[in-house]
C-alpha atoms as a PDB file:
ATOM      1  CA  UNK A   1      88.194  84.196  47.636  1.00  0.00           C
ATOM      2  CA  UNK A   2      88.305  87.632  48.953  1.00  0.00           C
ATOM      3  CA  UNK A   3      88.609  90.959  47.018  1.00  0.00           C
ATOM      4  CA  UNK A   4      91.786  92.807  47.385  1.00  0.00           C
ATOM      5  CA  UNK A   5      93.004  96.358  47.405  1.00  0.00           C
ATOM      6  CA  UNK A   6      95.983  98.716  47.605  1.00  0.00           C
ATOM      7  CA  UNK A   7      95.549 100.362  50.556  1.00  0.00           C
ATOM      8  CA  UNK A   8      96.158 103.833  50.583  1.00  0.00           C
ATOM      9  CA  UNK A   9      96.373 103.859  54.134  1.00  0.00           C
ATOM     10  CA  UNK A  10      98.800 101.025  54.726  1.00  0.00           C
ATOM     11  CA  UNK A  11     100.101 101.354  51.363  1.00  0.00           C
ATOM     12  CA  UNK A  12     100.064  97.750  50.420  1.00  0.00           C
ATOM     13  CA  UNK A  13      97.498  94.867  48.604  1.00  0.00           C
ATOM     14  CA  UNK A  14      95.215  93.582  51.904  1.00  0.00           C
ATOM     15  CA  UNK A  15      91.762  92.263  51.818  1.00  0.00           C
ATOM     16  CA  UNK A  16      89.523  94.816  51.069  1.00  0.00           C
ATOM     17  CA  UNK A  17      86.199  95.430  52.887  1.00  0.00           C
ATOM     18  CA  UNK A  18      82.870  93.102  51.740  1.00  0.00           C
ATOM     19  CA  UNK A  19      80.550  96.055  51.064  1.00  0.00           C
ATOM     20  CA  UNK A  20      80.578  99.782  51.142  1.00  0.00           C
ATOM     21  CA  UNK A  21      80.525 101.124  54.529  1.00  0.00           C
ATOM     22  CA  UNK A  22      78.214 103.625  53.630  1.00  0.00           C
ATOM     23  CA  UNK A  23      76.346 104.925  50.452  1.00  0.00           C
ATOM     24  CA  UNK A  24      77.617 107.282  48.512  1.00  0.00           C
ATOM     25  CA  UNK A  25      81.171 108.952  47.027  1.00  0.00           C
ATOM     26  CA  UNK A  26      82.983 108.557  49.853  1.00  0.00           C
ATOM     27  CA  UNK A  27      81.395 105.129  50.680  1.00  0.00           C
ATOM     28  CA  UNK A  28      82.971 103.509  47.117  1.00  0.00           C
ATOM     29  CA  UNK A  29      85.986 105.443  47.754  1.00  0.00           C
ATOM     30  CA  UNK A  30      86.861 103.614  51.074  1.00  0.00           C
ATOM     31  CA  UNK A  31      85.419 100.103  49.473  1.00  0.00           C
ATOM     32  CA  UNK A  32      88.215 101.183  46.315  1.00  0.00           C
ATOM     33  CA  UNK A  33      91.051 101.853  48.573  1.00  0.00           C
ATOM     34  CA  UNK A  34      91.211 101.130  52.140  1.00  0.00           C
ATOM     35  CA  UNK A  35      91.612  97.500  53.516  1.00  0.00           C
ATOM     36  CA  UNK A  36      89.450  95.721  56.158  1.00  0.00           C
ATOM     37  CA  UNK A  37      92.427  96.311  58.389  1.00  0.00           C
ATOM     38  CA  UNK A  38      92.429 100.131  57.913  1.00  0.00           C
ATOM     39  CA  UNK A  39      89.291 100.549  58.329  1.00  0.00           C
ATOM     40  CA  UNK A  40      88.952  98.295  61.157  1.00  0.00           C
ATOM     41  CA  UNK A  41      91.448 100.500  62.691  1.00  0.00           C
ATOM     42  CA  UNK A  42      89.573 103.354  61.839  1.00  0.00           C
ATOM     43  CA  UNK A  43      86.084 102.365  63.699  1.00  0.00           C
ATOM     44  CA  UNK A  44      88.381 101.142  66.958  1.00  0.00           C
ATOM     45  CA  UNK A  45      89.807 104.742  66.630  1.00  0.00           C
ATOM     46  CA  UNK A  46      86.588 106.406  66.180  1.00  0.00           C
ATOM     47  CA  UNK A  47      85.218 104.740  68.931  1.00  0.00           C
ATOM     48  CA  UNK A  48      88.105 105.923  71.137  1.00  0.00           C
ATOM     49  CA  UNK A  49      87.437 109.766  70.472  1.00  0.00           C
ATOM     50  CA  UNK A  50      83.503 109.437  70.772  1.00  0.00           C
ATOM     51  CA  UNK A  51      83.895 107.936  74.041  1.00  0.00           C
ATOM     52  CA  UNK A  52      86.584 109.969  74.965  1.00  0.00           C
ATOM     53  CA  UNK A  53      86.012 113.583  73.230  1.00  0.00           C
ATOM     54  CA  UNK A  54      81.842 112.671  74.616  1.00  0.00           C
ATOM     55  CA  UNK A  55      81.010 113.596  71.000  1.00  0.00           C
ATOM     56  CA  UNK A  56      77.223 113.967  70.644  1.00  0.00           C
ATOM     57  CA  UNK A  57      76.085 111.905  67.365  1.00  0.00           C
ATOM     58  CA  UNK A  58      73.539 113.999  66.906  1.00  0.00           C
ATOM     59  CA  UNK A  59      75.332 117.092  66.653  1.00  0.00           C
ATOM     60  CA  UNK A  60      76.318 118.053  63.215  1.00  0.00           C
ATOM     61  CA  UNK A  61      79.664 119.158  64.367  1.00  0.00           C
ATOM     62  CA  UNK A  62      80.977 116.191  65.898  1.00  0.00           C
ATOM     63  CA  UNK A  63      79.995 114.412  62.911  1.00  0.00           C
ATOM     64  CA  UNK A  64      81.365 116.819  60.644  1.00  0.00           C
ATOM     65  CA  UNK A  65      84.697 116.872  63.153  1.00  0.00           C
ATOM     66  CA  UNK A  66      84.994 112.902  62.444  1.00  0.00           C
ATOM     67  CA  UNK A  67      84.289 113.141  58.655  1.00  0.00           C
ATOM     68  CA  UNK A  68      87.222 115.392  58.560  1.00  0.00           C
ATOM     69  CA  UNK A  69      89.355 112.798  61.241  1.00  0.00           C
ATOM     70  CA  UNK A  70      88.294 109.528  59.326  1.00  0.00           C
ATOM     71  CA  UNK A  71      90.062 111.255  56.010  1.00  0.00           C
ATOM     72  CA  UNK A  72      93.298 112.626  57.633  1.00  0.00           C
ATOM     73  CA  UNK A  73      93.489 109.330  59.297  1.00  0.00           C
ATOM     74  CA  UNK A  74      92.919 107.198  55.768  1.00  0.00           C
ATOM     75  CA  UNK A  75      95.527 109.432  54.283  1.00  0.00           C
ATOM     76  CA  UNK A  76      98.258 108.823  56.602  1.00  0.00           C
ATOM     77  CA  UNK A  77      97.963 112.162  58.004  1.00  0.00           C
ATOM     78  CA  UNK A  78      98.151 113.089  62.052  1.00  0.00           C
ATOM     79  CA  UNK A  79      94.750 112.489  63.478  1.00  0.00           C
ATOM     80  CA  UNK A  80      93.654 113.632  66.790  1.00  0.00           C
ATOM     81  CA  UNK A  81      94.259 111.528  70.139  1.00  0.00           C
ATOM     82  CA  UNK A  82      92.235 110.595  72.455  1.00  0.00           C
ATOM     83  CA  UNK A  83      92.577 112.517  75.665  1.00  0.00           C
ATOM     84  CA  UNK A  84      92.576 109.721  78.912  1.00  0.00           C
ATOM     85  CA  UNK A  85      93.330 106.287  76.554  1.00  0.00           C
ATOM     86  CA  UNK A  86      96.243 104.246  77.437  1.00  0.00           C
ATOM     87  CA  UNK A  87      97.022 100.916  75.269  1.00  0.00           C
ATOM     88  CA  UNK A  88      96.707  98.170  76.817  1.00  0.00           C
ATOM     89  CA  UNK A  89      99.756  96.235  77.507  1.00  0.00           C
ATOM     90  CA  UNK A  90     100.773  92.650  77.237  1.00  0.00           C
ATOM     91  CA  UNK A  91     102.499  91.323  80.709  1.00  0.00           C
END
């Protein structure tokens, strides 16, 4: 049976994720609180603004820039868009 949280993003008990995403703090607090939903919708939104924004990985700002979206964006808050994506839509 799988693990469950309260979401803090979607604010309601989902599966939560199998592991920490990443080590650390901040890891264990998205493995305490955000679902495998959220957070799937997170790394489909990242995605989008890497591709979109042409962040550099490398660069310690873009990363820093996407710390600071993947929290506002966990926390309900506005998050940016990115520039150029349209949904698709279902005919």
């Amino acid at each position: 049976m799988s693990r469950t949280v309260f979401c803090r993003r979607l604010q309601q008990e989902l599966p939560g994720l199998e592991k920490a995403p990443f080590p650390g703090p901040k890891g264990q607090d998205i493995f305490d609180n955000i679902s495998k939903q959220a957070w799937d919708e997170w790394m489909a939104h990242q995605t989008r603004l890497i591709n979109e924004k042409r962040l550099n990985m490398m660069d310690m700002t873009s990363r820093v820039y996407l710390q600071e979206q993947m929290q506002r964006f966990f926390n309900g808050e506005a998050v940016d868009a990115a520039e150029g994506y349209v949904p698709e839509t279902k005919a």
